[in-house]
N, C-alpha and C. Protein backbone atom coordinates (compact mmCIF):
# COMPACT_ATOMS: atom_id res chain seq x y z
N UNK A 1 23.91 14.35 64.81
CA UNK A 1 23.19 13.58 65.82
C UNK A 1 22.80 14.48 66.99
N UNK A 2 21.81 14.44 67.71
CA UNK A 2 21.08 15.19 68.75
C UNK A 2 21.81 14.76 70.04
N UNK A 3 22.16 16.19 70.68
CA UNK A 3 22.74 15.51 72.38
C UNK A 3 21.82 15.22 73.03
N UNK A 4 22.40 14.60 73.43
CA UNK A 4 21.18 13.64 74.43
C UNK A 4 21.50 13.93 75.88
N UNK A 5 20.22 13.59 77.21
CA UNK A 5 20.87 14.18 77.98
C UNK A 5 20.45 13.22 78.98
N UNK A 6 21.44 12.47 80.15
CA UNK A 6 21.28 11.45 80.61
C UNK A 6 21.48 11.86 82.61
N UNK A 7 20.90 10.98 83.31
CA UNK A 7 20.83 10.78 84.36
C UNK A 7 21.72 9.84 85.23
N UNK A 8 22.30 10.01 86.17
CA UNK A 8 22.91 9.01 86.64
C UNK A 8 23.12 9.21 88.49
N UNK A 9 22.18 7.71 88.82
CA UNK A 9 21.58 7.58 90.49
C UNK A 9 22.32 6.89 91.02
N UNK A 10 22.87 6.90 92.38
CA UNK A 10 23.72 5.45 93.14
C UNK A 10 22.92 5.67 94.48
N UNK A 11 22.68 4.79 94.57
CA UNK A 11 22.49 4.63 96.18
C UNK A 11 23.76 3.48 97.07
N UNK A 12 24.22 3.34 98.09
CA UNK A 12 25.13 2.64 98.58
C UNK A 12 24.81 1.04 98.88
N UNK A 13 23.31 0.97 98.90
CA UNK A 13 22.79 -0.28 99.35
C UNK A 13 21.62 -0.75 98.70
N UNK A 14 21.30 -2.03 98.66
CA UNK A 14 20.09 -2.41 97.74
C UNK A 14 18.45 -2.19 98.76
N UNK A 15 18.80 -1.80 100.04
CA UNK A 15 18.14 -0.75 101.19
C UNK A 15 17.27 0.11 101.11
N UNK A 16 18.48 1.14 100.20
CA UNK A 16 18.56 2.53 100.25
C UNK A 16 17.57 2.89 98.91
N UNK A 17 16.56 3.86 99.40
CA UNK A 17 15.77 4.23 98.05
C UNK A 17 15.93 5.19 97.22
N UNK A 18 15.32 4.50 96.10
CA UNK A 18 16.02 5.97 94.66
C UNK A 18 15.12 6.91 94.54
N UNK A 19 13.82 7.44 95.20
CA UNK A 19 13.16 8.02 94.79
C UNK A 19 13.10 9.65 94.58
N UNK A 20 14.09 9.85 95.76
CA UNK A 20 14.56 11.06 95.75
C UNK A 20 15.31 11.74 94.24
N UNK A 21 16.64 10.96 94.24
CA UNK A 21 16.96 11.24 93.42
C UNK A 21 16.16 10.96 91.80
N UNK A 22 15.28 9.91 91.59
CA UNK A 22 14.81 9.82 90.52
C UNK A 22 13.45 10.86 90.50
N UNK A 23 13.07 11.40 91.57
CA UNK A 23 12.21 12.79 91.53
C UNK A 23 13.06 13.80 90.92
N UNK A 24 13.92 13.94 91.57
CA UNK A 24 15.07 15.40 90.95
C UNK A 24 15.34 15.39 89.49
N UNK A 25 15.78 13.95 88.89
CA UNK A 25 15.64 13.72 87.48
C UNK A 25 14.87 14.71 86.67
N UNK A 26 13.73 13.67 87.15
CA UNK A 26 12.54 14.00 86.24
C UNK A 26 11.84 15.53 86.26
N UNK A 27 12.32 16.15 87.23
CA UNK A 27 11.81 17.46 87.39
C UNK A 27 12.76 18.27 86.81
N UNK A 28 14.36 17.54 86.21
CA UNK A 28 15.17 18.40 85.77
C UNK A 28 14.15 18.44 84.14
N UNK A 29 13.61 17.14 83.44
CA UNK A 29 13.95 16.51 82.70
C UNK A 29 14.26 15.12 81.67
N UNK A 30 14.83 15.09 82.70
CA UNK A 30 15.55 13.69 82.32
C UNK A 30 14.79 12.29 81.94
N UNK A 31 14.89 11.54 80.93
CA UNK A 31 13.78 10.94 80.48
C UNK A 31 13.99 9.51 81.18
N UNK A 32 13.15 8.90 81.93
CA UNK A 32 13.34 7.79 82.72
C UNK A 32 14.06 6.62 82.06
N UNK A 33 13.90 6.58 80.43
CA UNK A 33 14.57 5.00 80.07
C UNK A 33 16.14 5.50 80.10
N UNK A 34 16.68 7.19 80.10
CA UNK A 34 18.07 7.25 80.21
C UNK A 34 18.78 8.11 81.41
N UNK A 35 18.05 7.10 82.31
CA UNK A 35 18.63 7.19 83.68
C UNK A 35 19.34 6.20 84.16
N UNK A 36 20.80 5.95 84.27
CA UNK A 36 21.00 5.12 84.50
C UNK A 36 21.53 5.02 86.23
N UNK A 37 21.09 3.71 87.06
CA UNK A 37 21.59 3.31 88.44
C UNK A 37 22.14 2.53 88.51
N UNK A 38 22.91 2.95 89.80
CA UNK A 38 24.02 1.79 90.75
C UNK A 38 23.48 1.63 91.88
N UNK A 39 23.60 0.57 92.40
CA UNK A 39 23.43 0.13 93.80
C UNK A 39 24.28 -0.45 94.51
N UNK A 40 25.66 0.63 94.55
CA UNK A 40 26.88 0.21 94.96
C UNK A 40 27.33 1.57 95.93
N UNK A 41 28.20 1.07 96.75
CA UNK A 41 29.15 1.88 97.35
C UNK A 41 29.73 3.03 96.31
N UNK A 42 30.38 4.38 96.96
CA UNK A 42 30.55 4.94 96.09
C UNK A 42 32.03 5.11 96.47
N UNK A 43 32.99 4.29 96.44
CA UNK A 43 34.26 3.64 97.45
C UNK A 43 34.99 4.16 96.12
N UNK A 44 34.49 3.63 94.68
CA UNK A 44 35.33 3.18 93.45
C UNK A 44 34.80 2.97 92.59
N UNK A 45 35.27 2.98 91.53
CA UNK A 45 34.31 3.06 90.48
C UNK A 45 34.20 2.10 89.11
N UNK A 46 33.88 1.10 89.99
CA UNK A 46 33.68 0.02 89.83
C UNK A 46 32.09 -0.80 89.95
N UNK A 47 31.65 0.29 88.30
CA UNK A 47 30.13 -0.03 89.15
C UNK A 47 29.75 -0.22 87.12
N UNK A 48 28.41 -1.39 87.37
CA UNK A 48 28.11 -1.57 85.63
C UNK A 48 27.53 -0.30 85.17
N UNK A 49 26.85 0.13 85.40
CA UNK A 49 25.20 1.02 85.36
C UNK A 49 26.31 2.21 84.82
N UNK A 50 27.39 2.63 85.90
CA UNK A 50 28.76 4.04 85.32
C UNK A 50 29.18 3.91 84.12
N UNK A 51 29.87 2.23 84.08
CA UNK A 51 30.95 2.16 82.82
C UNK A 51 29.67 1.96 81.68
N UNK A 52 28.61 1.90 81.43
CA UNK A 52 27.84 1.65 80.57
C UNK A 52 27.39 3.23 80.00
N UNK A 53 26.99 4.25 80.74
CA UNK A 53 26.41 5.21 80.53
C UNK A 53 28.03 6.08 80.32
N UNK A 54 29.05 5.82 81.16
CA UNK A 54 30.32 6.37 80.33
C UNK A 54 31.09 6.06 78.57
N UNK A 55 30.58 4.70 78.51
CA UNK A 55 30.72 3.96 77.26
C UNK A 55 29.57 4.79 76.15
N UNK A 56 28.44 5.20 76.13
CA UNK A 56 28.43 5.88 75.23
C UNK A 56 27.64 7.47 75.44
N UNK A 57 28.62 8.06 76.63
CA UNK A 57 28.15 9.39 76.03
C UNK A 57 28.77 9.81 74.73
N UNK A 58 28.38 11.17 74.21
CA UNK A 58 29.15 11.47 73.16
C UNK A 58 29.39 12.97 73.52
N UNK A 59 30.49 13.58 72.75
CA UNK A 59 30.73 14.75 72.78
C UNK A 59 29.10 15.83 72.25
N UNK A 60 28.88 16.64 73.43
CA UNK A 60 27.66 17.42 73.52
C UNK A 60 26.83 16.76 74.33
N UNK A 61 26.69 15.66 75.02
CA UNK A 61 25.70 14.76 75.94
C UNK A 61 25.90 15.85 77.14
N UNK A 62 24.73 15.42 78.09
CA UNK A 62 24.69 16.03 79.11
C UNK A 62 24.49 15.15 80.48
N UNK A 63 25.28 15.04 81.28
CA UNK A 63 25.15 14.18 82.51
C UNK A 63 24.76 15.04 83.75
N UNK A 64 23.31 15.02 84.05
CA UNK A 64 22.83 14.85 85.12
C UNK A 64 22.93 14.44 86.31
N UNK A 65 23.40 14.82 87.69
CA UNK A 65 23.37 13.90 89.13
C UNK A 65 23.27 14.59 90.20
N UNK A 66 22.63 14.13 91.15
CA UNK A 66 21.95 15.13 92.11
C UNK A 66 22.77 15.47 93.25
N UNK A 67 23.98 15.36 93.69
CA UNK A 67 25.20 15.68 94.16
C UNK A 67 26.28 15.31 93.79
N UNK A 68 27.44 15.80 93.99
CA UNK A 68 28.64 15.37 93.81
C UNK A 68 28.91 14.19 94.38
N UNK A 69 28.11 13.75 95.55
CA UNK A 69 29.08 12.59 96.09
C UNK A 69 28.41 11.01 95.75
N UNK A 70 26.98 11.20 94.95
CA UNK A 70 26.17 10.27 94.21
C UNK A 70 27.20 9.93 93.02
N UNK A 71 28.16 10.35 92.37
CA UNK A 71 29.69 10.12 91.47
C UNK A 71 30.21 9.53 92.21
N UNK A 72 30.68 9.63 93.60
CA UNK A 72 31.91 8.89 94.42
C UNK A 72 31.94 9.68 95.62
N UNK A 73 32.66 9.01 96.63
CA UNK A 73 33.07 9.65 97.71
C UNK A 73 34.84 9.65 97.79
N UNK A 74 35.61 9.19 96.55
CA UNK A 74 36.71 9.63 97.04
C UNK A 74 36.98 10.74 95.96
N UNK A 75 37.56 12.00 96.30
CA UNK A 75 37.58 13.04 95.54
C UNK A 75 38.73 13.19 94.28
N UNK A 76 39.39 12.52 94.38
CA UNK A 76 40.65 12.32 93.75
C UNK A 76 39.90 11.26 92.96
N UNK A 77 39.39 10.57 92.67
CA UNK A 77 38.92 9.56 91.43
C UNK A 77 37.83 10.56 90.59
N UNK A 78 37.12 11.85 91.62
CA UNK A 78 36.03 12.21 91.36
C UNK A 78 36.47 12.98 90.42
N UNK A 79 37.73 13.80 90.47
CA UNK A 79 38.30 14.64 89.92
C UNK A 79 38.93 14.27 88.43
N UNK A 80 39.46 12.79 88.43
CA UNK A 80 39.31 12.40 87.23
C UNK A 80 38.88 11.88 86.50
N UNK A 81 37.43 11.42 87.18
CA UNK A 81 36.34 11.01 86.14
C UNK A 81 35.91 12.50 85.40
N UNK A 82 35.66 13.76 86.31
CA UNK A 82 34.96 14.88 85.79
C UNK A 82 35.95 15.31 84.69
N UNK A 83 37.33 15.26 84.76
CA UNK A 83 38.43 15.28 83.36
C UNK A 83 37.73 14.42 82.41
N UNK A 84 37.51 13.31 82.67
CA UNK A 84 37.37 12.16 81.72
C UNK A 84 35.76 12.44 81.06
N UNK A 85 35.05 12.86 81.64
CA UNK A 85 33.83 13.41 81.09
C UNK A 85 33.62 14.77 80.39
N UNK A 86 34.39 15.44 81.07
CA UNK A 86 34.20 16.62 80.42
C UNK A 86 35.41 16.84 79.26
N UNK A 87 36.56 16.45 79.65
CA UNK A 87 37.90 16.51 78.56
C UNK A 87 37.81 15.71 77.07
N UNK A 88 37.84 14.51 77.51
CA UNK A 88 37.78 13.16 76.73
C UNK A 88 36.70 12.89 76.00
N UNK A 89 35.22 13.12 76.77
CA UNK A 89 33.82 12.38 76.22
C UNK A 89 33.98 14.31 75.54
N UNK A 90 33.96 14.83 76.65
CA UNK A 90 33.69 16.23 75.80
C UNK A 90 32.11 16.67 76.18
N UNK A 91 31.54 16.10 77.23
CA UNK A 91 30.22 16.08 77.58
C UNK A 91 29.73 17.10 78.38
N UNK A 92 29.06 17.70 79.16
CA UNK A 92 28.99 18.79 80.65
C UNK A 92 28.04 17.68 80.95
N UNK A 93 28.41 17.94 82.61
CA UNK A 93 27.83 17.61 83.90
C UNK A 93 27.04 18.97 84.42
N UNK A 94 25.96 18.61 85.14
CA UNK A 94 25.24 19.49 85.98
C UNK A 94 25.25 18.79 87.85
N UNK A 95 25.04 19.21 88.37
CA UNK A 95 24.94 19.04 89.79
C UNK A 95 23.68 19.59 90.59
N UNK A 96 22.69 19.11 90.40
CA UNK A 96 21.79 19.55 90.88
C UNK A 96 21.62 20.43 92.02
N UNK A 97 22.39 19.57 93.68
CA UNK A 97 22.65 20.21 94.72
C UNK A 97 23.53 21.35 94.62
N UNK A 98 24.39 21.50 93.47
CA UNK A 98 25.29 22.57 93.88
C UNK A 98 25.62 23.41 92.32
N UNK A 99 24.61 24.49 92.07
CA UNK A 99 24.69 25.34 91.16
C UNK A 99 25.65 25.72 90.04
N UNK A 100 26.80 25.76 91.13
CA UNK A 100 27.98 26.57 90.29
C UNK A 100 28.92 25.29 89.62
N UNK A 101 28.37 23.55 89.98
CA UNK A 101 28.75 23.31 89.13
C UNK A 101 28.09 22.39 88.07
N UNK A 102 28.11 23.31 87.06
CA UNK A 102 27.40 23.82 85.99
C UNK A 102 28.66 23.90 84.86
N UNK A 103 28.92 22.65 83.47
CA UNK A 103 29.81 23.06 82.59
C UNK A 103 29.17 22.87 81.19
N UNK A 104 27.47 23.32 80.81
CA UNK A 104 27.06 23.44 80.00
C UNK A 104 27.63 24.67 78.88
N UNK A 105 27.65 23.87 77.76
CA UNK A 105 27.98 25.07 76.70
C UNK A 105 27.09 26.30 76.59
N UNK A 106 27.67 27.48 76.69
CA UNK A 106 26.94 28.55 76.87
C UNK A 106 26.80 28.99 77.71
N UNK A 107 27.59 28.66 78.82
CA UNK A 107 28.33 29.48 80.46
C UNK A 107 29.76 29.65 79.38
N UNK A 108 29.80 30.99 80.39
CA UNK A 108 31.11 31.61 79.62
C UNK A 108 32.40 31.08 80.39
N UNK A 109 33.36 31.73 79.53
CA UNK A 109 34.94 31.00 80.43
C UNK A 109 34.93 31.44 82.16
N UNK A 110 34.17 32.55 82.37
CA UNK A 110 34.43 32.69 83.79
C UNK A 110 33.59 31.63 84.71
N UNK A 111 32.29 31.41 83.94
CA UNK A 111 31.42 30.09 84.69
C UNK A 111 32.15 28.75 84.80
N UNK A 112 32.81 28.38 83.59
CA UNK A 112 33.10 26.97 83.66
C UNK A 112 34.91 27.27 84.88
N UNK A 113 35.67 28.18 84.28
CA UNK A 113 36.67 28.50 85.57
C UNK A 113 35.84 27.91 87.27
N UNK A 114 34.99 28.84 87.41
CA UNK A 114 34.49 28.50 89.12
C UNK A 114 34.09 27.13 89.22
N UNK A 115 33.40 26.46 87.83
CA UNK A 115 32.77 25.15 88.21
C UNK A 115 34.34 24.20 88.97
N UNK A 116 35.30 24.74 88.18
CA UNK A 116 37.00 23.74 88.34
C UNK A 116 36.93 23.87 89.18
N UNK A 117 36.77 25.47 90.10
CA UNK A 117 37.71 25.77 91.21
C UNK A 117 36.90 24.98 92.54
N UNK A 118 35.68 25.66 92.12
CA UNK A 118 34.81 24.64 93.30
C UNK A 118 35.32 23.11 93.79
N UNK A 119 35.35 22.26 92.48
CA UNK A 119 35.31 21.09 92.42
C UNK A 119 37.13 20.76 93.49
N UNK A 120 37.78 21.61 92.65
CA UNK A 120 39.35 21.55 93.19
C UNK A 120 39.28 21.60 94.67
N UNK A 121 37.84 22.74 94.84
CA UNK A 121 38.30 22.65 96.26
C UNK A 121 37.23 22.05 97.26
N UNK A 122 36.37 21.62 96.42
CA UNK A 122 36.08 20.29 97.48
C UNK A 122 36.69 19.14 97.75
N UNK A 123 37.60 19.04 96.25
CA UNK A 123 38.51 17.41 96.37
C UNK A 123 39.78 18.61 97.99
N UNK A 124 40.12 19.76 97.93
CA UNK A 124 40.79 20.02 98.82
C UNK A 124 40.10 19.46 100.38
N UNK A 125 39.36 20.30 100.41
CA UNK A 125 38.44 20.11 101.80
C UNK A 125 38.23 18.46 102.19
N UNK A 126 37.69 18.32 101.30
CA UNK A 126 37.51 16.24 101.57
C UNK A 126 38.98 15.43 101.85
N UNK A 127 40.34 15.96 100.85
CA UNK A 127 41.47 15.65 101.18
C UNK A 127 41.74 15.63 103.21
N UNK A 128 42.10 17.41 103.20
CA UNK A 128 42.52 17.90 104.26
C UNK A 128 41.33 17.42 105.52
N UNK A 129 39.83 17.04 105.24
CA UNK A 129 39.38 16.65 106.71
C UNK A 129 39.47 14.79 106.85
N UNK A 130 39.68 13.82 105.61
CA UNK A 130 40.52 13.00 106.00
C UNK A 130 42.15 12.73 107.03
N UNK A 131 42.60 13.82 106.11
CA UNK A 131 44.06 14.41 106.95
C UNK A 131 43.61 14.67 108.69
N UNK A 132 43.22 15.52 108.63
CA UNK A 132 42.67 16.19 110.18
C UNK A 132 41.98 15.20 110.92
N UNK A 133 41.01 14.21 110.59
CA UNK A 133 40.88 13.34 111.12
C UNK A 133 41.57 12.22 111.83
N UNK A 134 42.24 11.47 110.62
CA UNK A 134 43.59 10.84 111.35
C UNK A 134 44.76 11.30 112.19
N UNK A 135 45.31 12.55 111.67
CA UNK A 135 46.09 13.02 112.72
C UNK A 135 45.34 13.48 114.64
N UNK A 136 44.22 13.39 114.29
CA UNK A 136 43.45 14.11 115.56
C UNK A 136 43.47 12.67 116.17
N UNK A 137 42.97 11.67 115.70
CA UNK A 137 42.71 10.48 116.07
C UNK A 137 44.05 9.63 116.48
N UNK A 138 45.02 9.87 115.48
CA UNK A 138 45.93 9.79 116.33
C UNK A 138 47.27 10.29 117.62
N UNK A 139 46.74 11.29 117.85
CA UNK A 139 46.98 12.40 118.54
C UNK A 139 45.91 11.80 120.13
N UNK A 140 45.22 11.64 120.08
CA UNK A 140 44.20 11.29 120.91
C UNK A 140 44.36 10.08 121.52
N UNK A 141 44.85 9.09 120.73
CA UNK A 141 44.68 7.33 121.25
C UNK A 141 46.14 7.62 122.04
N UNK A 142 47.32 8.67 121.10
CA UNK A 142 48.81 8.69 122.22
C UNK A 142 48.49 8.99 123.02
N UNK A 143 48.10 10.33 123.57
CA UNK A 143 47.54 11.17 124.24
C UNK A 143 46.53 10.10 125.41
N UNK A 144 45.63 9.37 125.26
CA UNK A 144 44.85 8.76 126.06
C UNK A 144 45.92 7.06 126.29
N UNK A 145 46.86 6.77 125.63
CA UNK A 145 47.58 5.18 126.61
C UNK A 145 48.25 6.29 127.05
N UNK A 146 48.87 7.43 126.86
CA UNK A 146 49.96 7.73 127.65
C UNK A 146 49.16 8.18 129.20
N UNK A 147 47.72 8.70 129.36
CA UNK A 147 47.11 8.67 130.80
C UNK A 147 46.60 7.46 131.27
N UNK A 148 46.35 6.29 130.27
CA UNK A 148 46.14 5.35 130.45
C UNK A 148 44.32 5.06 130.58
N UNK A 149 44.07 5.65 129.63
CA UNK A 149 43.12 5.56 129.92
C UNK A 149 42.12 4.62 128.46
N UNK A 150 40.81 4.45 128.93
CA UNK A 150 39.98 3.53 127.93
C UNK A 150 39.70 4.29 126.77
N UNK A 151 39.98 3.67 125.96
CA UNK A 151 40.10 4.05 124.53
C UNK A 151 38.56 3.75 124.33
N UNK A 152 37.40 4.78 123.68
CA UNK A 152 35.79 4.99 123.41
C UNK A 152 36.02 4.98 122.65
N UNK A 153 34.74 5.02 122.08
CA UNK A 153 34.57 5.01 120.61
C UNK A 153 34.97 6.27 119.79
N UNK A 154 34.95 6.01 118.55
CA UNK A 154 35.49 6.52 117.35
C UNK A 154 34.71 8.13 117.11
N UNK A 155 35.32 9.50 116.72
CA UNK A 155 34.20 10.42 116.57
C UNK A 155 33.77 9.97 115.31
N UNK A 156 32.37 10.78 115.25
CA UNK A 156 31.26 10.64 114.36
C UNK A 156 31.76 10.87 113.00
N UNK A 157 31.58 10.09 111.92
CA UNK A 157 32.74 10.71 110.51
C UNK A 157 32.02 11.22 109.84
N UNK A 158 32.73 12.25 109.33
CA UNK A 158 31.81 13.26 108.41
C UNK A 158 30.70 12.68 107.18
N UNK A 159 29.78 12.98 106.85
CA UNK A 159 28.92 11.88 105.48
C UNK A 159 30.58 12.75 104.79
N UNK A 160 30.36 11.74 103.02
CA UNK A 160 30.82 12.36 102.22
C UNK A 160 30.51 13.35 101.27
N UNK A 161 29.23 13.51 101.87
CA UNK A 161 28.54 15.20 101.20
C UNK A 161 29.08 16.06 102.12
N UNK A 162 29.48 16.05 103.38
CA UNK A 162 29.86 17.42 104.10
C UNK A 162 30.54 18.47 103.33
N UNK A 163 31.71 18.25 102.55
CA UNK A 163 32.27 19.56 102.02
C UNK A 163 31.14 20.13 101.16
N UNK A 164 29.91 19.83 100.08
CA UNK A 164 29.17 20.17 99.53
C UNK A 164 27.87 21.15 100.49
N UNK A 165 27.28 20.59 101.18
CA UNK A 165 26.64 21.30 102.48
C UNK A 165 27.45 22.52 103.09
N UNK A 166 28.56 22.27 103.48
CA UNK A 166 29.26 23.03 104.19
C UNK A 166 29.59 24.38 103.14
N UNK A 167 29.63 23.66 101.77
CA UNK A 167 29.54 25.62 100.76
C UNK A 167 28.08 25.90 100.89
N UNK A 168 27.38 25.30 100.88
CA UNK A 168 26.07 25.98 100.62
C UNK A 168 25.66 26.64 101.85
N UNK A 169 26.00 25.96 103.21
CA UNK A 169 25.78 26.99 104.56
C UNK A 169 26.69 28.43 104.03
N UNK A 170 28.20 28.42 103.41
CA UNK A 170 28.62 29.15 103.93
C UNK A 170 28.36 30.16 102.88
N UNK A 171 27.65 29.85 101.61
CA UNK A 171 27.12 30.90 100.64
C UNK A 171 25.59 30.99 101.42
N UNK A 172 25.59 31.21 102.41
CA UNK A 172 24.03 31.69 102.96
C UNK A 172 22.57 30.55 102.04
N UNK A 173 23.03 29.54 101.13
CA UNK A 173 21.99 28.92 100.86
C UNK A 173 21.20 27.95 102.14
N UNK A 174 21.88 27.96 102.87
CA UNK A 174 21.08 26.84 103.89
C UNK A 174 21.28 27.18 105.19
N UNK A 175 20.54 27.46 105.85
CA UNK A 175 20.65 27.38 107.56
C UNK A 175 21.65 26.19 108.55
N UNK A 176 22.33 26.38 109.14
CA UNK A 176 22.90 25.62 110.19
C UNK A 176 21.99 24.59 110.43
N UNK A 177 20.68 24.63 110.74
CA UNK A 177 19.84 23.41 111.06
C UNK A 177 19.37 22.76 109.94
N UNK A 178 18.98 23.46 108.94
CA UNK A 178 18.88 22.74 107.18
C UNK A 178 20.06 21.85 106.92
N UNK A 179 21.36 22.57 106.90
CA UNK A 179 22.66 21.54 106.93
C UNK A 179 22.52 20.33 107.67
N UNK A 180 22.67 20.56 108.73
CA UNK A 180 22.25 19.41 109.97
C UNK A 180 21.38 18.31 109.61
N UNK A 181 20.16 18.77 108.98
CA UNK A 181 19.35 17.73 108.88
C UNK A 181 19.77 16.84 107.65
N UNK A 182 20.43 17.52 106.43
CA UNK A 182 20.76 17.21 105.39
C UNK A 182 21.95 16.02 105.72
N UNK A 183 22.91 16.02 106.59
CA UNK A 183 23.64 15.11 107.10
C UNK A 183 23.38 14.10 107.76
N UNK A 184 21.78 14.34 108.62
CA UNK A 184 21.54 13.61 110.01
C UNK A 184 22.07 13.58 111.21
N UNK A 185 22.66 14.61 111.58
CA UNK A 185 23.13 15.12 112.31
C UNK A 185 22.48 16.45 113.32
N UNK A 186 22.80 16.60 114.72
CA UNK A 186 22.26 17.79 115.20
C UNK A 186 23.45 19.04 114.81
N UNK A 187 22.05 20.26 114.92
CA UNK A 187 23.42 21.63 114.71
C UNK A 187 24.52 21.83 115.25
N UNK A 188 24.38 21.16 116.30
CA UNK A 188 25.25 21.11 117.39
C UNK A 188 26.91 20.52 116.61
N UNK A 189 26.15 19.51 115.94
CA UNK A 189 27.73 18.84 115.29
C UNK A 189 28.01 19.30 114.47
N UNK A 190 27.00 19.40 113.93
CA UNK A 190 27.42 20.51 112.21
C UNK A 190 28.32 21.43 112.09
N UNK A 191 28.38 22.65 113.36
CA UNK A 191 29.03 24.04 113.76
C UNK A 191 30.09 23.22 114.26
N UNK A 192 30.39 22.06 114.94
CA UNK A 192 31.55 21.55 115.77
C UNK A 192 31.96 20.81 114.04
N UNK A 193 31.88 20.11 113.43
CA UNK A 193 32.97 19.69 112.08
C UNK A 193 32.74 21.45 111.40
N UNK A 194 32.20 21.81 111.46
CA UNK A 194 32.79 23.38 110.65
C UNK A 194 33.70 24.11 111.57
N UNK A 195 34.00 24.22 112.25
CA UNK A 195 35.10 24.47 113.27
C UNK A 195 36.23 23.68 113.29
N UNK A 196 36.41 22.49 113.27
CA UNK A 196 37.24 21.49 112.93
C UNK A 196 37.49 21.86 111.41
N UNK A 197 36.93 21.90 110.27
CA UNK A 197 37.09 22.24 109.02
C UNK A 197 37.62 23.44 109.27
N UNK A 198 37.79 24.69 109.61
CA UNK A 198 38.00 25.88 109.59
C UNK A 198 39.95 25.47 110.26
N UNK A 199 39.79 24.82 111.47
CA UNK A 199 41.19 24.98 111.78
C UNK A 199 42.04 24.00 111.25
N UNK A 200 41.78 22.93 110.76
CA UNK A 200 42.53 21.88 109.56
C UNK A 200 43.06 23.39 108.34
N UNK A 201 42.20 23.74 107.98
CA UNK A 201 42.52 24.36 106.75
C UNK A 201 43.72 25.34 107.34
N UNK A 202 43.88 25.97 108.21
CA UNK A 202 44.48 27.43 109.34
C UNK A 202 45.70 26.29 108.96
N UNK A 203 45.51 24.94 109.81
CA UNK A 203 46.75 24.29 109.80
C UNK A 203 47.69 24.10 108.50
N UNK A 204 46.89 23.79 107.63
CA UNK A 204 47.28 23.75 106.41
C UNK A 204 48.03 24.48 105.49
């Protein structure tokens, strides 16, 4: 039987438009009737459009998606769906936004090694700036009743693409202000959570 090679889009809201990502598809490729979408949060994975296109890949299929965090935003589920796809179905994933991960047959053992390590260490980075967040935040609210003072609003939370952006600034693929825009964010914040990312990790 022929591998087949499939697409898979989420957007968070019935809002939010697919066109982006269903451009990237089709320029990989990817044939529009086997693209499959969600129009769900990417909280859990708990979505029809996933368990349907997981239900029948087959060993040699190829799954398509235009970032890592269009799969999920929590990294620890992300990490074992990509087991469960690549181990179990026996399938490779590509990543459009992010090169290296790449677990097509015919990358050698040292390619598919970096695709792990990457992945390992974005589920790290996404772990540890959850971590750093809450402890900062709560560090801050003690810190502000103990002067007594008015508790403001919340800092700005990272998207859940930041650890993905944040390799590609730091492999020279993207400019500080390219990043920025890619988040919606000014450079200004971008360099201030990469600084925050830099000393979470020191802490760590």
């Amino acid at each position: 039987m022929e591998n087949k090679t499939y697409g898979y889009v989420r957007v968070s809201t019935r809002e939010q438009n697919l066109d982006r990502q269903m451009l990237a598809m089709r320029d990989f490729g990817v044939f529009a009737e086997q693209i499959f979408t969600d129009r769900q949060s990417g909280k859990d994975f708990d979505r029809p459009a996933y368990h349907t296109l997981l239900h029948i890949l087959r060993p040699g299929d190829l799954l398509v998606i235009k970032s890592i965090d269009r799969l999920g935003r929590n990294y620890d589920e992300i990490l074992e769906q990509w087991r469960v796809i690549t181990k179990e179905k026996q399938a490779a994933i590509v990543v459009l936004d992010m090169p290296l991960l790449d677990t097509r047959k015919g990358r050698d053992l040292t390619g598919t090694l970096i695709a792990d390590i990457v992945l390992q260490l974005l589920s790290y980075v996404a772990q540890t700036e959850r971590e750093f967040i809450r402890r900062r935040q709560a560090e801050g609210i003690a810190a502000a009743r103990m002067r007594g003072d008015h508790l403001g609003r919340k800092p700005k939370e990272k998207p859940s693409d930041f650890p993905t952006i944040l390799l590609l600034w730091e492999n020279g693929s993207l400019s500080a202000r390219s990043a920025a825009g890619k988040l919606g964010v000014s450079p200004k914040t971008f360099l201030k959570w990469v600084k925050q990312t830099r000393m979470s990790l020191k802490v760590s």
